[in-house]
PDB file of N, CA and C in Angstrom:
ATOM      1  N   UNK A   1     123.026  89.729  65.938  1.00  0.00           N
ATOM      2  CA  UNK A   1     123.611  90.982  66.392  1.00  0.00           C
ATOM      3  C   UNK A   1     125.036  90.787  66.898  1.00  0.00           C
ATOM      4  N   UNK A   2     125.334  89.819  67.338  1.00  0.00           N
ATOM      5  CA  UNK A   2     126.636  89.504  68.021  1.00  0.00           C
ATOM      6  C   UNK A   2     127.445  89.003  67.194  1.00  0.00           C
ATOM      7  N   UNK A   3     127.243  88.311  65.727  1.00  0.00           N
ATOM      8  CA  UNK A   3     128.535  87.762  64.752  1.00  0.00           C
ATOM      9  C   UNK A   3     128.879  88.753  63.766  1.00  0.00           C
ATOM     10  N   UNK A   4     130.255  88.488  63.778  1.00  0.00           N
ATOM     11  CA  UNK A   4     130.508  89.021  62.637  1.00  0.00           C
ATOM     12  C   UNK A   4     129.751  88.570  60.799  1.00  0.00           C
ATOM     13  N   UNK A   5     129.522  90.240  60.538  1.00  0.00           N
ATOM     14  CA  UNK A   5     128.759  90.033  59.023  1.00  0.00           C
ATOM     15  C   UNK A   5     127.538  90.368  59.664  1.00  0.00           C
ATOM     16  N   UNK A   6     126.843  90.397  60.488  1.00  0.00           N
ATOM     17  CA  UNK A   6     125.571  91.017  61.319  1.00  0.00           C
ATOM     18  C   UNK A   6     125.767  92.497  61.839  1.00  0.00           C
ATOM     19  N   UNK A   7     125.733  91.919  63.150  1.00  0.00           N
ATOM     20  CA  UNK A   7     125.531  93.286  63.632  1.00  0.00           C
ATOM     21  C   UNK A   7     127.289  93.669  64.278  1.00  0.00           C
ATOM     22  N   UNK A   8     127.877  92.526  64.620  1.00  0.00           N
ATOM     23  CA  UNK A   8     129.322  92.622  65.310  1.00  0.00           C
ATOM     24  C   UNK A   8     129.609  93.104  66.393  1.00  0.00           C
ATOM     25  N   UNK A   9     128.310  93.428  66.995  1.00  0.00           N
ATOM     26  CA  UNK A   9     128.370  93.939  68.583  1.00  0.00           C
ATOM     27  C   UNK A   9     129.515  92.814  69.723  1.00  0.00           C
ATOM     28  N   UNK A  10     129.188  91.828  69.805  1.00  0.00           N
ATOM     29  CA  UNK A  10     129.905  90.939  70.358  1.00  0.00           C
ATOM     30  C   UNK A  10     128.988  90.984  71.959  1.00  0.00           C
ATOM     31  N   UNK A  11     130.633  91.263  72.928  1.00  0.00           N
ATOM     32  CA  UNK A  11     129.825  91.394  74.067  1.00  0.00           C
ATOM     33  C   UNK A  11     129.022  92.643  74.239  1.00  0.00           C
ATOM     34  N   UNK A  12     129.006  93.626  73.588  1.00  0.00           N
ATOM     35  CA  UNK A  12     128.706  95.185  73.539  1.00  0.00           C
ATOM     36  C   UNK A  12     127.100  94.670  73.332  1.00  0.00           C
ATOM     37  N   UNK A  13     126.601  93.816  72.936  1.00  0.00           N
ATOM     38  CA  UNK A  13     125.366  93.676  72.745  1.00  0.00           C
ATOM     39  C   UNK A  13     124.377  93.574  73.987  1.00  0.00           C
ATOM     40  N   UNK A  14     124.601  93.353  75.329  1.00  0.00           N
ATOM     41  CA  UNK A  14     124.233  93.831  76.749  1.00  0.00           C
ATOM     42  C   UNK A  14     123.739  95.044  76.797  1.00  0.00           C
ATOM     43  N   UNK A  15     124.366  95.883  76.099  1.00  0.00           N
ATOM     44  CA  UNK A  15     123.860  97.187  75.819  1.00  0.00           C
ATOM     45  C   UNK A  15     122.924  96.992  75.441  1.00  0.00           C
ATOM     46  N   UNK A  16     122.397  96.941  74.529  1.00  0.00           N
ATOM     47  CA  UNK A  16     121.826  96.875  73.320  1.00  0.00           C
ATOM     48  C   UNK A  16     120.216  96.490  74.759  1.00  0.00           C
ATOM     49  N   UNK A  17     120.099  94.953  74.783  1.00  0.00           N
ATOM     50  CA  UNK A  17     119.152  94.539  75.802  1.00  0.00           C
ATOM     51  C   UNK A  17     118.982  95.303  77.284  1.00  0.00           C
ATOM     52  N   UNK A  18     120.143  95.658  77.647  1.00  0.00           N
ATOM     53  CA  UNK A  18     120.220  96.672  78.899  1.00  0.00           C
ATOM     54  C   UNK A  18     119.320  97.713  78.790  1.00  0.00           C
ATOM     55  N   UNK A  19     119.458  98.570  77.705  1.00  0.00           N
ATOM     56  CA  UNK A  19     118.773  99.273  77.508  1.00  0.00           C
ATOM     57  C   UNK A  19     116.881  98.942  77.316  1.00  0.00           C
ATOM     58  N   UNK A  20     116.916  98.024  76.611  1.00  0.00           N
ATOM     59  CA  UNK A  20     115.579  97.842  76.506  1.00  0.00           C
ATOM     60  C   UNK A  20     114.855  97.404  78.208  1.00  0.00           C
ATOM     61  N   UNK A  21     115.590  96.951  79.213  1.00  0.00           N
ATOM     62  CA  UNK A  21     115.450  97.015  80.211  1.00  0.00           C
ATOM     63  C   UNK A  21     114.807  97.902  80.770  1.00  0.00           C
ATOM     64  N   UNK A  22     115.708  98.859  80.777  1.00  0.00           N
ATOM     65  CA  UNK A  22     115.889  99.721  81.545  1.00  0.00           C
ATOM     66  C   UNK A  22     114.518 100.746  80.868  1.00  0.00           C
ATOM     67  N   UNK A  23     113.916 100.659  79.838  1.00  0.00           N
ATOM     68  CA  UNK A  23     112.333 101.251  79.468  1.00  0.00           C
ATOM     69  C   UNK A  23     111.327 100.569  79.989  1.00  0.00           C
ATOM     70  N   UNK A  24     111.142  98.871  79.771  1.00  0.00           N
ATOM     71  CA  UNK A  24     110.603  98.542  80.585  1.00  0.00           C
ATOM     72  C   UNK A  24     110.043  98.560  81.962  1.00  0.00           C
ATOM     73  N   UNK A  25     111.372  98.854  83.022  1.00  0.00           N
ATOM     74  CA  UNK A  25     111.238  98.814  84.327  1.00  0.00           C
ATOM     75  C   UNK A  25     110.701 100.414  84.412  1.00  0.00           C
ATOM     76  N   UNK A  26     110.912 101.315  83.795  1.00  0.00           N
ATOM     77  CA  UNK A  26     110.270 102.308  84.055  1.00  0.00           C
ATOM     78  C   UNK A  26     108.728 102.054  82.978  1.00  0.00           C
ATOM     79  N   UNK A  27     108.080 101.826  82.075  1.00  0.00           N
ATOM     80  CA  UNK A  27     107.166 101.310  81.848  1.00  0.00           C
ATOM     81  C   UNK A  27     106.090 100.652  83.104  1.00  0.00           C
ATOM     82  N   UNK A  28     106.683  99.767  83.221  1.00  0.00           N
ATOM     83  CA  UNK A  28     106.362  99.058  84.674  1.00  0.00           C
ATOM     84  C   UNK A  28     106.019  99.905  85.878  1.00  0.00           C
ATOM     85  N   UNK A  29     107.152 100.556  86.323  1.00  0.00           N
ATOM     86  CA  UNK A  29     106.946 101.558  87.233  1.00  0.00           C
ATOM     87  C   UNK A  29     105.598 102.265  86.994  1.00  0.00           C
ATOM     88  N   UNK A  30     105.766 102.777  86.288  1.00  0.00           N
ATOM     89  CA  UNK A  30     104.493 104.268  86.086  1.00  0.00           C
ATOM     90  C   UNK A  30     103.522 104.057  85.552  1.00  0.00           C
ATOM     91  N   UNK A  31     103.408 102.920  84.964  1.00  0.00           N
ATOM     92  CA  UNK A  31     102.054 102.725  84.063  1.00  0.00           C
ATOM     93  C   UNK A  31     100.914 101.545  84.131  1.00  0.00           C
ATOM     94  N   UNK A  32     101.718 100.761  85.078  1.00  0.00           N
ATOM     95  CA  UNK A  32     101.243  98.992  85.297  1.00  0.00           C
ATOM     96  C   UNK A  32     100.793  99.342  86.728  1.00  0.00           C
ATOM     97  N   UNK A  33      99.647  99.145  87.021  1.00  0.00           N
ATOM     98  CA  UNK A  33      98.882  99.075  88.206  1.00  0.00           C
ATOM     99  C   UNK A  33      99.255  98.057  89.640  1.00  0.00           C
ATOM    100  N   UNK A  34      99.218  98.662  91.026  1.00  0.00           N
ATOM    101  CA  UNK A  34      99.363  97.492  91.650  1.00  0.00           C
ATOM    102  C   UNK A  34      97.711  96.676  91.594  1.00  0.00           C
ATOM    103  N   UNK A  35      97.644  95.493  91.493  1.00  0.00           N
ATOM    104  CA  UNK A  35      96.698  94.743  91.738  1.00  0.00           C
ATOM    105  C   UNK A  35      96.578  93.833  92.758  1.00  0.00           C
ATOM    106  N   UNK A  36      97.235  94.404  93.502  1.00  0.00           N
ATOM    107  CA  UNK A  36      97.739  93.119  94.716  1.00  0.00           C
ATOM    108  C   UNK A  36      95.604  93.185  95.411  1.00  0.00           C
ATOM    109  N   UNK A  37      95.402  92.177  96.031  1.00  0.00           N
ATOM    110  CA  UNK A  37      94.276  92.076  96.567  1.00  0.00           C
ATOM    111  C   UNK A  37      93.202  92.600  96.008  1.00  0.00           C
ATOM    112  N   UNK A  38      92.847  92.700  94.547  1.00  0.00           N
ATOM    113  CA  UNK A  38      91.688  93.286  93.976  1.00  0.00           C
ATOM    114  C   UNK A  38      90.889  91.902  93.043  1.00  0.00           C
ATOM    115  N   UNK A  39      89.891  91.954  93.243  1.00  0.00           N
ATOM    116  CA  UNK A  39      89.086  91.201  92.623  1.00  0.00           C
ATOM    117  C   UNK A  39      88.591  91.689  91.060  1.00  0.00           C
ATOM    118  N   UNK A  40      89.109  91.237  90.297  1.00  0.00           N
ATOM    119  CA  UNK A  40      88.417  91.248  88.886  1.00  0.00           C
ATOM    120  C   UNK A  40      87.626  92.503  88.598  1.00  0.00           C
ATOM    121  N   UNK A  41      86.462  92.309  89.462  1.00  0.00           N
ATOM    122  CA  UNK A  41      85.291  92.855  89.337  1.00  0.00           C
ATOM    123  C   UNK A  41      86.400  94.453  89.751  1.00  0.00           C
ATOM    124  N   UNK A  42      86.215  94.359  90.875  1.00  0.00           N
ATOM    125  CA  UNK A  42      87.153  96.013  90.964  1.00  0.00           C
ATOM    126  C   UNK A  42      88.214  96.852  90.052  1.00  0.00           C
ATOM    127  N   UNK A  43      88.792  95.798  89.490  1.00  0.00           N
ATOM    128  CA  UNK A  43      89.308  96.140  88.233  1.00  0.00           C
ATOM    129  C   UNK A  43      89.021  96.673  87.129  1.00  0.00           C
ATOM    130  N   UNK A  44      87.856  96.105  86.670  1.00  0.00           N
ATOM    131  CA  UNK A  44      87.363  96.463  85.838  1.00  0.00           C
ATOM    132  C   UNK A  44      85.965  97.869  86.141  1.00  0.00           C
ATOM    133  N   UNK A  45      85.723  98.102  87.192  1.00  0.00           N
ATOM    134  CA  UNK A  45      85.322  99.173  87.880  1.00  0.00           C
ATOM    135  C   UNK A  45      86.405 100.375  87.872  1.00  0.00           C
ATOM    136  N   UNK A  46      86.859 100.193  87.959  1.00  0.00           N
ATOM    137  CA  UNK A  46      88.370 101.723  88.143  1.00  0.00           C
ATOM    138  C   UNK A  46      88.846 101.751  86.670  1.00  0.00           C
ATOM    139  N   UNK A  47      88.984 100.662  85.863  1.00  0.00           N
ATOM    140  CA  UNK A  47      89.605 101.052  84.683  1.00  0.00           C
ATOM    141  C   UNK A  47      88.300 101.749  83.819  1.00  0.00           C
ATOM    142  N   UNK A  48      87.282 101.026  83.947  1.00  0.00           N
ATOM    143  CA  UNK A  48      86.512 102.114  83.635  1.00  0.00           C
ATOM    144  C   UNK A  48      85.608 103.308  83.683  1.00  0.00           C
ATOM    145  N   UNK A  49      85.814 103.655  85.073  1.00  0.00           N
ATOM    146  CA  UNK A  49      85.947 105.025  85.721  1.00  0.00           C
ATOM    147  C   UNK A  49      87.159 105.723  85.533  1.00  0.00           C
ATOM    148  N   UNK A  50      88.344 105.375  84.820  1.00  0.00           N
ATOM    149  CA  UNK A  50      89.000 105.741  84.562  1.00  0.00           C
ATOM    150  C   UNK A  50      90.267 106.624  85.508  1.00  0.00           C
ATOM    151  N   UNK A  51      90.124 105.649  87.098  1.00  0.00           N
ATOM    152  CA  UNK A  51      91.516 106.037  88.127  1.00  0.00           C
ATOM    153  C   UNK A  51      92.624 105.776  87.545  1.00  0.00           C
ATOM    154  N   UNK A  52      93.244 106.644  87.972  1.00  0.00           N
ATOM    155  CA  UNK A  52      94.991 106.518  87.681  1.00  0.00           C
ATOM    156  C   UNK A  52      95.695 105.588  88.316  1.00  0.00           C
ATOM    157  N   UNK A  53      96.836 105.044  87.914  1.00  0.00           N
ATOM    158  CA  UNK A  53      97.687 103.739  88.056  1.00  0.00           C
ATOM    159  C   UNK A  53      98.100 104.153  89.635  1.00  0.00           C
ATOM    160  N   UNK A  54      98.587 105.563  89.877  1.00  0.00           N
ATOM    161  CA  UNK A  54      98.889 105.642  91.281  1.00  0.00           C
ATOM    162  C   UNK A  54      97.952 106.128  92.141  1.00  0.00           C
ATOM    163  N   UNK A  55      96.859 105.871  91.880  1.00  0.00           N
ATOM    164  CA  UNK A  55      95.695 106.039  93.318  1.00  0.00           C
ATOM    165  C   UNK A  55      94.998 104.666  93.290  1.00  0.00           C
ATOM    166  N   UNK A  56      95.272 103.485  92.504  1.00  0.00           N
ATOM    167  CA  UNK A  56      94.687 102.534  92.960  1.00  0.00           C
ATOM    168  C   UNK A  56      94.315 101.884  93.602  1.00  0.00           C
ATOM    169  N   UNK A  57      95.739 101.697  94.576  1.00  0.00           N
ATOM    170  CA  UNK A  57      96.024 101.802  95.900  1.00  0.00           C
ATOM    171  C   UNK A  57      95.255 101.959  96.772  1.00  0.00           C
ATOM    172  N   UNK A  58      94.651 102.925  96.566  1.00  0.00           N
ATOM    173  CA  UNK A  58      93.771 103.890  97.739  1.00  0.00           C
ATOM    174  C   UNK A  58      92.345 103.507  97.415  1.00  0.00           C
ATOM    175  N   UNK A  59      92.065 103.675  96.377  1.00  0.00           N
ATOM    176  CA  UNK A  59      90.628 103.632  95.434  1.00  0.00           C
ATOM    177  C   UNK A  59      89.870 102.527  96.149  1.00  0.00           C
ATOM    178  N   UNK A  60      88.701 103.236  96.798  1.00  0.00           N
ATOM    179  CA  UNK A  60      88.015 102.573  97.303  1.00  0.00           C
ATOM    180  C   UNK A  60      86.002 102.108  96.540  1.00  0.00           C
ATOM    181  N   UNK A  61      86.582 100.853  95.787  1.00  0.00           N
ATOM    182  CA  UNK A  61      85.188 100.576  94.774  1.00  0.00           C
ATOM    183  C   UNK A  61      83.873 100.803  95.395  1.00  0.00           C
ATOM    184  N   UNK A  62      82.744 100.571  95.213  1.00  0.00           N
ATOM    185  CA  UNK A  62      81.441 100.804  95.320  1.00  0.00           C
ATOM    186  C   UNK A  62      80.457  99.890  94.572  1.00  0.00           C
ATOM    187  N   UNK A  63      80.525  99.347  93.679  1.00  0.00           N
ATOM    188  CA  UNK A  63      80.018  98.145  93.049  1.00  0.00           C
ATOM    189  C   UNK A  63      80.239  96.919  93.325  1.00  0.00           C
ATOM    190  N   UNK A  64      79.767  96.148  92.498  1.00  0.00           N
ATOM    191  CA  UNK A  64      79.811  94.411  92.347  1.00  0.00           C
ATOM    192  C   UNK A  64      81.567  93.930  93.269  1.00  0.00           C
ATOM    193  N   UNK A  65      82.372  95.003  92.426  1.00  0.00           N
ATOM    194  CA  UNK A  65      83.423  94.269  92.979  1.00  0.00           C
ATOM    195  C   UNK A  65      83.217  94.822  94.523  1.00  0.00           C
ATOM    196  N   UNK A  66      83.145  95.379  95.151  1.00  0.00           N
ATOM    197  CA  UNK A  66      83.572  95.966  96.578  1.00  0.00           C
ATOM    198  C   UNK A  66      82.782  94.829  97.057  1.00  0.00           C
ATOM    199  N   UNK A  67      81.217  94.067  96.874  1.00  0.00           N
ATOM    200  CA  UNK A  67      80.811  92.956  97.465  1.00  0.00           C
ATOM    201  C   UNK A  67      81.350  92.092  96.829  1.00  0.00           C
ATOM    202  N   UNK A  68      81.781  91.527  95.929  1.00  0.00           N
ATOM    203  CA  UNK A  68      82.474  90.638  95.784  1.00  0.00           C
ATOM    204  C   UNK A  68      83.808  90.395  96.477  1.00  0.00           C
ATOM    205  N   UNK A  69      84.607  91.370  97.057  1.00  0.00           N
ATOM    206  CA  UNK A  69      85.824  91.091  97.662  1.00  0.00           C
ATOM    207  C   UNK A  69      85.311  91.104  99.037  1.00  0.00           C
ATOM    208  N   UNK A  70      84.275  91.494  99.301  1.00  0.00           N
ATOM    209  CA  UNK A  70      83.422  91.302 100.948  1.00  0.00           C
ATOM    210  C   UNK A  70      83.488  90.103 101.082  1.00  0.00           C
ATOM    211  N   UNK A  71      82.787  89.548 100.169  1.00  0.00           N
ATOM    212  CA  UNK A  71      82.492  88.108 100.096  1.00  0.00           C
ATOM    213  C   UNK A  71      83.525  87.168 100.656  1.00  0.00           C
ATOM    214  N   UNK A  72      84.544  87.611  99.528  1.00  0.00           N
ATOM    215  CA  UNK A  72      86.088  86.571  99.585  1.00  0.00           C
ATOM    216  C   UNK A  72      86.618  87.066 101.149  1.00  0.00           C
ATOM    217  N   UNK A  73      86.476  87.975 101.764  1.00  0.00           N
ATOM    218  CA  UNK A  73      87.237  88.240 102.894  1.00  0.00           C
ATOM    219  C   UNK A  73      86.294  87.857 104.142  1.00  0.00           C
ATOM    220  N   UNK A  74      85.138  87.532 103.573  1.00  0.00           N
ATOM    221  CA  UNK A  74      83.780  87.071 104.927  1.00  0.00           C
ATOM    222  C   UNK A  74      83.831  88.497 105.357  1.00  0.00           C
ATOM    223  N   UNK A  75      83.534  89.812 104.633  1.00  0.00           N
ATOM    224  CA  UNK A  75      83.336  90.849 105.982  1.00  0.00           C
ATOM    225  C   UNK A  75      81.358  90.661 106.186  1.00  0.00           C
ATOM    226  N   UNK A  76      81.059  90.833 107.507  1.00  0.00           N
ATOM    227  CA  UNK A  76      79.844  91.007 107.707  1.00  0.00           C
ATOM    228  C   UNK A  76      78.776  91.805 106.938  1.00  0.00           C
ATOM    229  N   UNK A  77      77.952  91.292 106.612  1.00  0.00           N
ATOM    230  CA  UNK A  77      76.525  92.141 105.436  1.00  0.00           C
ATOM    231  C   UNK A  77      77.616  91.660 104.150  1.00  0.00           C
ATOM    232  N   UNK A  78      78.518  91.561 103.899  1.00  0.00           N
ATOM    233  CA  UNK A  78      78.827  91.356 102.704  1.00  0.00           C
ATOM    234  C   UNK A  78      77.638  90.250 101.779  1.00  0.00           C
ATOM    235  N   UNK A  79      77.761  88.903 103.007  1.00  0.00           N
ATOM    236  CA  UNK A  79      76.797  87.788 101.684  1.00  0.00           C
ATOM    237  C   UNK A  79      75.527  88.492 101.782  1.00  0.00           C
ATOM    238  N   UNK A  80      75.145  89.196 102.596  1.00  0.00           N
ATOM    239  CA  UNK A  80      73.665  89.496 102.562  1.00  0.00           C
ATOM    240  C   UNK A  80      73.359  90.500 101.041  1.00  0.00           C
ATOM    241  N   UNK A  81      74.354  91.171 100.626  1.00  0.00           N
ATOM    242  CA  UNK A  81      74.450  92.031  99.630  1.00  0.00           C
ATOM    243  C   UNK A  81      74.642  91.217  98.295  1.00  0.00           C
ATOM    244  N   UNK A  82      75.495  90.100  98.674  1.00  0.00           N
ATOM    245  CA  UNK A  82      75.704  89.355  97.242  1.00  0.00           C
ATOM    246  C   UNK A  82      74.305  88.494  96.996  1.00  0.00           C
ATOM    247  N   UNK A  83      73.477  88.541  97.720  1.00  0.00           N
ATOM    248  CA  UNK A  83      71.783  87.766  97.749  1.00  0.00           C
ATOM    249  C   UNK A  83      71.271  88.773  96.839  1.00  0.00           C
ATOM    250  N   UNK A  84      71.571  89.965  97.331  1.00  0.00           N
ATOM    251  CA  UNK A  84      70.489  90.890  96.645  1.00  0.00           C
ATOM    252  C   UNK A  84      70.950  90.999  95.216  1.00  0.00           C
ATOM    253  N   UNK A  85      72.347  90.857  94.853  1.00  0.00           N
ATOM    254  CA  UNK A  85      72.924  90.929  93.835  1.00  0.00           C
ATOM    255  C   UNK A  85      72.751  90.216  92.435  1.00  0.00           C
ATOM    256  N   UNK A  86      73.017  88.982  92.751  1.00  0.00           N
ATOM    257  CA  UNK A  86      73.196  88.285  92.037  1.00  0.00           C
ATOM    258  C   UNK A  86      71.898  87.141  92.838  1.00  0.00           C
ATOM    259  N   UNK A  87      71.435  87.051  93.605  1.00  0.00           N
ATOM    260  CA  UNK A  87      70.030  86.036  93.827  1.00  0.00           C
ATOM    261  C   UNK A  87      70.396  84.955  94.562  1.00  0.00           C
ATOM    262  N   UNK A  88      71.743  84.548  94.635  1.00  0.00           N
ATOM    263  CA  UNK A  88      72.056  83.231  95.445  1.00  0.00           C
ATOM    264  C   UNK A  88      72.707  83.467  96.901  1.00  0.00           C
ATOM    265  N   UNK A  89      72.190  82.595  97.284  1.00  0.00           N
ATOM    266  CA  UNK A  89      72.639  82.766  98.971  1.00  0.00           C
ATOM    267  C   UNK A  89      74.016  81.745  99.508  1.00  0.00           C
ATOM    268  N   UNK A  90      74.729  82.898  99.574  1.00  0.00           N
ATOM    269  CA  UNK A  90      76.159  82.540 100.126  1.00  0.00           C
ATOM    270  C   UNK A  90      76.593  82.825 101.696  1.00  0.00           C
ATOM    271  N   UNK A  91      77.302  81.991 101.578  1.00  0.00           N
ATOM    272  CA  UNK A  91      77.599  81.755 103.286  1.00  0.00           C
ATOM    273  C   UNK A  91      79.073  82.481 103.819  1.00  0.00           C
ATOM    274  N   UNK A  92      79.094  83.216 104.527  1.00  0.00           N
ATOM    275  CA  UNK A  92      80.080  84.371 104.905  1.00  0.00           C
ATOM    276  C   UNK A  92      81.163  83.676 105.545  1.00  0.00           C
ATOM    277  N   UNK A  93      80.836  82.524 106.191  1.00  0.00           N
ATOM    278  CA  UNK A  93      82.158  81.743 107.034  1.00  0.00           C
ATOM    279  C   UNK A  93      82.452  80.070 106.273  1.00  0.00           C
ATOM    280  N   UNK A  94      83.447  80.134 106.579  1.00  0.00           N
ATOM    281  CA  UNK A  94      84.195  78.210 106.261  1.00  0.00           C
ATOM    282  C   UNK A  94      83.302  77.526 106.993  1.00  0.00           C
ATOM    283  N   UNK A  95      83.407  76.538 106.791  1.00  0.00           N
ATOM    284  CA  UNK A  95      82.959  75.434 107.781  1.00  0.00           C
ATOM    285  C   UNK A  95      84.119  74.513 108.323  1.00  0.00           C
TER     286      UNK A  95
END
C-alpha cells in the first residue's frame, strides 16, 4: 500500500489503519463484554440466557456458575452447595 506501483499512499497510509482502529475500539466498546471477575461457568449462563453486553455487569447468575465463584471467593454455604452439586467435598478456607 505504501510503494509506488501499489497502492502509493506513502505516509497517508495511517489513515488507511487509523481508521480500521477507530471501528474496532468502538466494536470493542459496545459489543465485547466486561468479564472482569466471572467464572466460565457464569459466562456461559448469561450468554445463553441471552443478557446484553451492558447489563453484565450487574447480572446476577443463579446456577453452577454463581456456586462456583462462591467457591473461588470462600463465601459461606458456598462449598456446602458445590457437595450437592457436583458430589465432592470442598473446603471453603486456605490452610
Amino acid at each position: 500500500m505504501q510503494d509506488e506501483g501499489y497502492g502509493n499512499l506513502q505516509g497517508k497510509v495511517g489513515f488507511v489503519y487509523g481508521s480500521f482502529l477507530i471501528v474496532v475500539a468502538i466494536w470493542v466498546t459496545l459489543v465485547l463484554p466486561e468479564m472482569k471477575d466471572r467464572a466460565l461457568e457464569e459466562l456461559d449462563e448469561m450468554f445463553a440466557k441471552g443478557v446484553g453486553t451492558f447489563r453484565f455487569g450487574a447480572y446476577q447468575t443463579e446456577g453452577l456458575g454463581a456456586k462456583t465463584i462462591g467457591v473461588e471467593r470462600a463465601e459461606v454455604g458456598a462449598a456446602e452447595s458445590m457437595k450437592d452439586v457436583c458430589g465432592v467435598d470442598v473446603k471453603a478456607g486456605r490452610d
